[in-house]
C-alpha atoms as a PDB file:
ATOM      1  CA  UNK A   1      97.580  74.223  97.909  1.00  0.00           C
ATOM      2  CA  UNK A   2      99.248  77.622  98.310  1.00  0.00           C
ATOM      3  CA  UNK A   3     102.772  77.605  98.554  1.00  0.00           C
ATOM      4  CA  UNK A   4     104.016  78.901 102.078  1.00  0.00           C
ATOM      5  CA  UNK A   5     105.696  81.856 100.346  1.00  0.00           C
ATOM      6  CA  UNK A   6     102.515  83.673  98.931  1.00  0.00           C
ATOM      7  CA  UNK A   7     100.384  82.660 102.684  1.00  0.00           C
ATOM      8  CA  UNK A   8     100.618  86.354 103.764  1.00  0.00           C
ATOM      9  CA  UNK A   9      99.597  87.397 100.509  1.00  0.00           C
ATOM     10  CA  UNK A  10      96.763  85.141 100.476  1.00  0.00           C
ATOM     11  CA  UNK A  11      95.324  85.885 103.953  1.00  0.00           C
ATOM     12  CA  UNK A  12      95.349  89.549 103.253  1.00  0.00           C
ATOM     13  CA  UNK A  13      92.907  88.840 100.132  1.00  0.00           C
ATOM     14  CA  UNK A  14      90.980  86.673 101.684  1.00  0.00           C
ATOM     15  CA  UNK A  15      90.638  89.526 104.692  1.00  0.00           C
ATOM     16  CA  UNK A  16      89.823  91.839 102.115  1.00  0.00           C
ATOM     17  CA  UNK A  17      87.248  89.527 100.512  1.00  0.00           C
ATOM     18  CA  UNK A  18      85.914  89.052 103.587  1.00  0.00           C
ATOM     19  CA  UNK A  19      84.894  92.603 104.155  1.00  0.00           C
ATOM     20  CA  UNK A  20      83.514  93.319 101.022  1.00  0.00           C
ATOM     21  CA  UNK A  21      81.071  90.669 100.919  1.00  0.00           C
ATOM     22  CA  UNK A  22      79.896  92.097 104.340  1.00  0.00           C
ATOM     23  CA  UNK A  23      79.819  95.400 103.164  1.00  0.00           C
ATOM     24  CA  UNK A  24      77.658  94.075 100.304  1.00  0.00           C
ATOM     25  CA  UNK A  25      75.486  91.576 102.178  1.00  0.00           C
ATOM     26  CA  UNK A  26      74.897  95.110 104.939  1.00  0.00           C
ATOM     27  CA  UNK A  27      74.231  96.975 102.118  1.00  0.00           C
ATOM     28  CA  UNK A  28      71.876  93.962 100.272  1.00  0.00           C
ATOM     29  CA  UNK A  29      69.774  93.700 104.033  1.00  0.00           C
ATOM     30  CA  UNK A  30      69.629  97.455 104.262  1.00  0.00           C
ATOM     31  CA  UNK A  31      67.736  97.655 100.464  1.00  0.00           C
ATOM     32  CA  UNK A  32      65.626  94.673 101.840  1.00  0.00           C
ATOM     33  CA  UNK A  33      64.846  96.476 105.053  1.00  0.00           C
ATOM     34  CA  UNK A  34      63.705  99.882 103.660  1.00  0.00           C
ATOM     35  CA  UNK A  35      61.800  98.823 100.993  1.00  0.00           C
ATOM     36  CA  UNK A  36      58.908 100.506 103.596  1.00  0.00           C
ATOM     37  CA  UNK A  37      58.837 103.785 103.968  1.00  0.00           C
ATOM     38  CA  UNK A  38      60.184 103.880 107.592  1.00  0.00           C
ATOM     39  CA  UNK A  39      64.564 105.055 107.147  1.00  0.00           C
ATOM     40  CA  UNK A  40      66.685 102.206 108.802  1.00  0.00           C
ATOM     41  CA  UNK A  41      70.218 103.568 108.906  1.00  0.00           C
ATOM     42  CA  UNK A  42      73.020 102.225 107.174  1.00  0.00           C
ATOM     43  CA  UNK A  43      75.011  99.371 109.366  1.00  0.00           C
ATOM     44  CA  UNK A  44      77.602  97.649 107.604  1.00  0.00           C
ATOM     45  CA  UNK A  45      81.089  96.362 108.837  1.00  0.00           C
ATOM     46  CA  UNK A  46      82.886  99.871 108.220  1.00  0.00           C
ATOM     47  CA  UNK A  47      80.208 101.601 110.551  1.00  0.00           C
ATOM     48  CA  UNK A  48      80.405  98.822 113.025  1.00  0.00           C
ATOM     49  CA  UNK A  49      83.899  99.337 113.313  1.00  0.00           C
ATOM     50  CA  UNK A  50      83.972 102.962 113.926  1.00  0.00           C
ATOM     51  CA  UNK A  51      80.858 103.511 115.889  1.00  0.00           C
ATOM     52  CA  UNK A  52      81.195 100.377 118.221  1.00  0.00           C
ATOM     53  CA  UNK A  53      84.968  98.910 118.135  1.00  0.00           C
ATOM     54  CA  UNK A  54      86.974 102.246 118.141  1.00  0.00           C
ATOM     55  CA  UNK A  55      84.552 104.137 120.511  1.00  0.00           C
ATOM     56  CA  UNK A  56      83.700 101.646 123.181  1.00  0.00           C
ATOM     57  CA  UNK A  57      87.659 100.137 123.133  1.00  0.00           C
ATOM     58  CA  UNK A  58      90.433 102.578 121.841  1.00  0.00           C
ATOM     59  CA  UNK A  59      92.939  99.952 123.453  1.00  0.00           C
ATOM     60  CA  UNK A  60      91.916  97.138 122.138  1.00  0.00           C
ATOM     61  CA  UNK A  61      92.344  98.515 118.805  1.00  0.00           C
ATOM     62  CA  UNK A  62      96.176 100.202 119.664  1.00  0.00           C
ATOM     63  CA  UNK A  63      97.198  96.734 120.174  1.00  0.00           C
ATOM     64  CA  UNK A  64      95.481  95.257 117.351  1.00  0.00           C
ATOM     65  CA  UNK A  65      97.206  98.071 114.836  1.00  0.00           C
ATOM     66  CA  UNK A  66     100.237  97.164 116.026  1.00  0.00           C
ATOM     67  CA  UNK A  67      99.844  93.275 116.257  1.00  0.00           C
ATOM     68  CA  UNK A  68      98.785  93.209 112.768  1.00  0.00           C
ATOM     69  CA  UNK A  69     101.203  94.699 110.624  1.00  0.00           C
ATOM     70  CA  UNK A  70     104.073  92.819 113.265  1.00  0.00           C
ATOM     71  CA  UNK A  71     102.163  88.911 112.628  1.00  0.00           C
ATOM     72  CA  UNK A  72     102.210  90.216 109.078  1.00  0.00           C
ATOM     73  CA  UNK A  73     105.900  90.978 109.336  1.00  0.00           C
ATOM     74  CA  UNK A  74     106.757  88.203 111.391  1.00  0.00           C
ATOM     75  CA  UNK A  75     104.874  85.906 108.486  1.00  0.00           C
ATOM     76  CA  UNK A  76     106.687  87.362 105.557  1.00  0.00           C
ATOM     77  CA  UNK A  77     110.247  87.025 107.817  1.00  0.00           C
ATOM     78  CA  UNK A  78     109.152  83.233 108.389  1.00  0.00           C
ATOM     79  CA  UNK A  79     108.718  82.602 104.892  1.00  0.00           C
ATOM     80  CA  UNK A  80     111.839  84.566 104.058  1.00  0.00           C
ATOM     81  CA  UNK A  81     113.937  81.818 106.477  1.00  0.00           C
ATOM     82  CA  UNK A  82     114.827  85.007 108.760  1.00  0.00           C
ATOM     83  CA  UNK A  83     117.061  86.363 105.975  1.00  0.00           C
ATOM     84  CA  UNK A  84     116.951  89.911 104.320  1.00  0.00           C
ATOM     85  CA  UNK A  85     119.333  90.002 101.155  1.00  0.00           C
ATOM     86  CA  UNK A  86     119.958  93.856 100.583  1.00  0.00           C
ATOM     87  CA  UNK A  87     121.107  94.848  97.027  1.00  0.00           C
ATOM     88  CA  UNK A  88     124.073  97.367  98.226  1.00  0.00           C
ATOM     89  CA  UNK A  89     125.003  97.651  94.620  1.00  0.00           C
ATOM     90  CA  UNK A  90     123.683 101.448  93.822  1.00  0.00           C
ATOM     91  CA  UNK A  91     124.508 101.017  89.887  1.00  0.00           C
ATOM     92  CA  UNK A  92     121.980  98.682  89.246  1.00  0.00           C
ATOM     93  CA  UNK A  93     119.446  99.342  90.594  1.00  0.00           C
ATOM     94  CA  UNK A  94     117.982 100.653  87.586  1.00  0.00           C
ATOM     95  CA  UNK A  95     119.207  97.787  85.296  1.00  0.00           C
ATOM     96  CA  UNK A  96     117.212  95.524  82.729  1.00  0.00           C
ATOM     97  CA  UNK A  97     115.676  92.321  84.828  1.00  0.00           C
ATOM     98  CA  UNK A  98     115.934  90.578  81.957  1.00  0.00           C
ATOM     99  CA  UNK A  99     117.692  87.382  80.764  1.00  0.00           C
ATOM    100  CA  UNK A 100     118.901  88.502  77.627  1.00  0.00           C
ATOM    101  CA  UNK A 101     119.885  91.576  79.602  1.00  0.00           C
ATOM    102  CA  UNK A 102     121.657  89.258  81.779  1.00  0.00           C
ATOM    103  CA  UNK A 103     123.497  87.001  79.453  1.00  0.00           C
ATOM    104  CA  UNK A 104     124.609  90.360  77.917  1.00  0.00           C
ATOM    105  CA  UNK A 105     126.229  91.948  80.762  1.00  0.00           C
ATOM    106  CA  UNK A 106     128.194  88.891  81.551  1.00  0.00           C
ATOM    107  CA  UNK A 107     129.774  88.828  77.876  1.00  0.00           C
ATOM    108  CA  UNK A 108     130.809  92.710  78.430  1.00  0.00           C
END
């Protein structure tokens, strides 16, 4: 089971998975196809979405750019509990993340 916390993380690979198993599987059918000598062009999810999706409906696709990256925000501010914690501290930002490095600046 994945832990709530890493669920945006996980959907996003499995979106990208997704994709390039079509792309492969387009590309496998296109190899099977012109094994003839007649050309069949190239149709794989990347040319589907360009020559069909953002042609035929330009809105459609507005709304899903923005809906995405906002249900991807909205996920990682769920997980989050609605709380941002902002380091304000500007001298260390570049410190050590380290225990030791830790334990060491409380003794000094």
């Amino acid at each position: 089971m994945v832990p709530l916390r890493q669920l945006p993380a996980v959907l996003l690979i499995g979106v990208v998975i997704l994709l390039l198993f079509l792309q492969l599987l387009s590309f496998l059918i296109f190899k099977w196809r012109n094994r003839s000598k007649s050309r069949v062009a190239l149709c794989g999810p990347w040319q589907i979405w360009i020559d069909r999706v953002l042609s035929a409906y330009p809105l459609l696709t507005l709304l899903g750019g923005i809906a995405l990256p906002a249900g991807f925000s909205v996920a990682g501010l769920y997980v989050s509990e609605f709380q941002v914690d902002v380091n304000l501290d500007f001298s260390s930002y570049l410190a050590a993340e380290l225990e030791e490095q830790y334990l060491y600046d409380l003794t000094t």
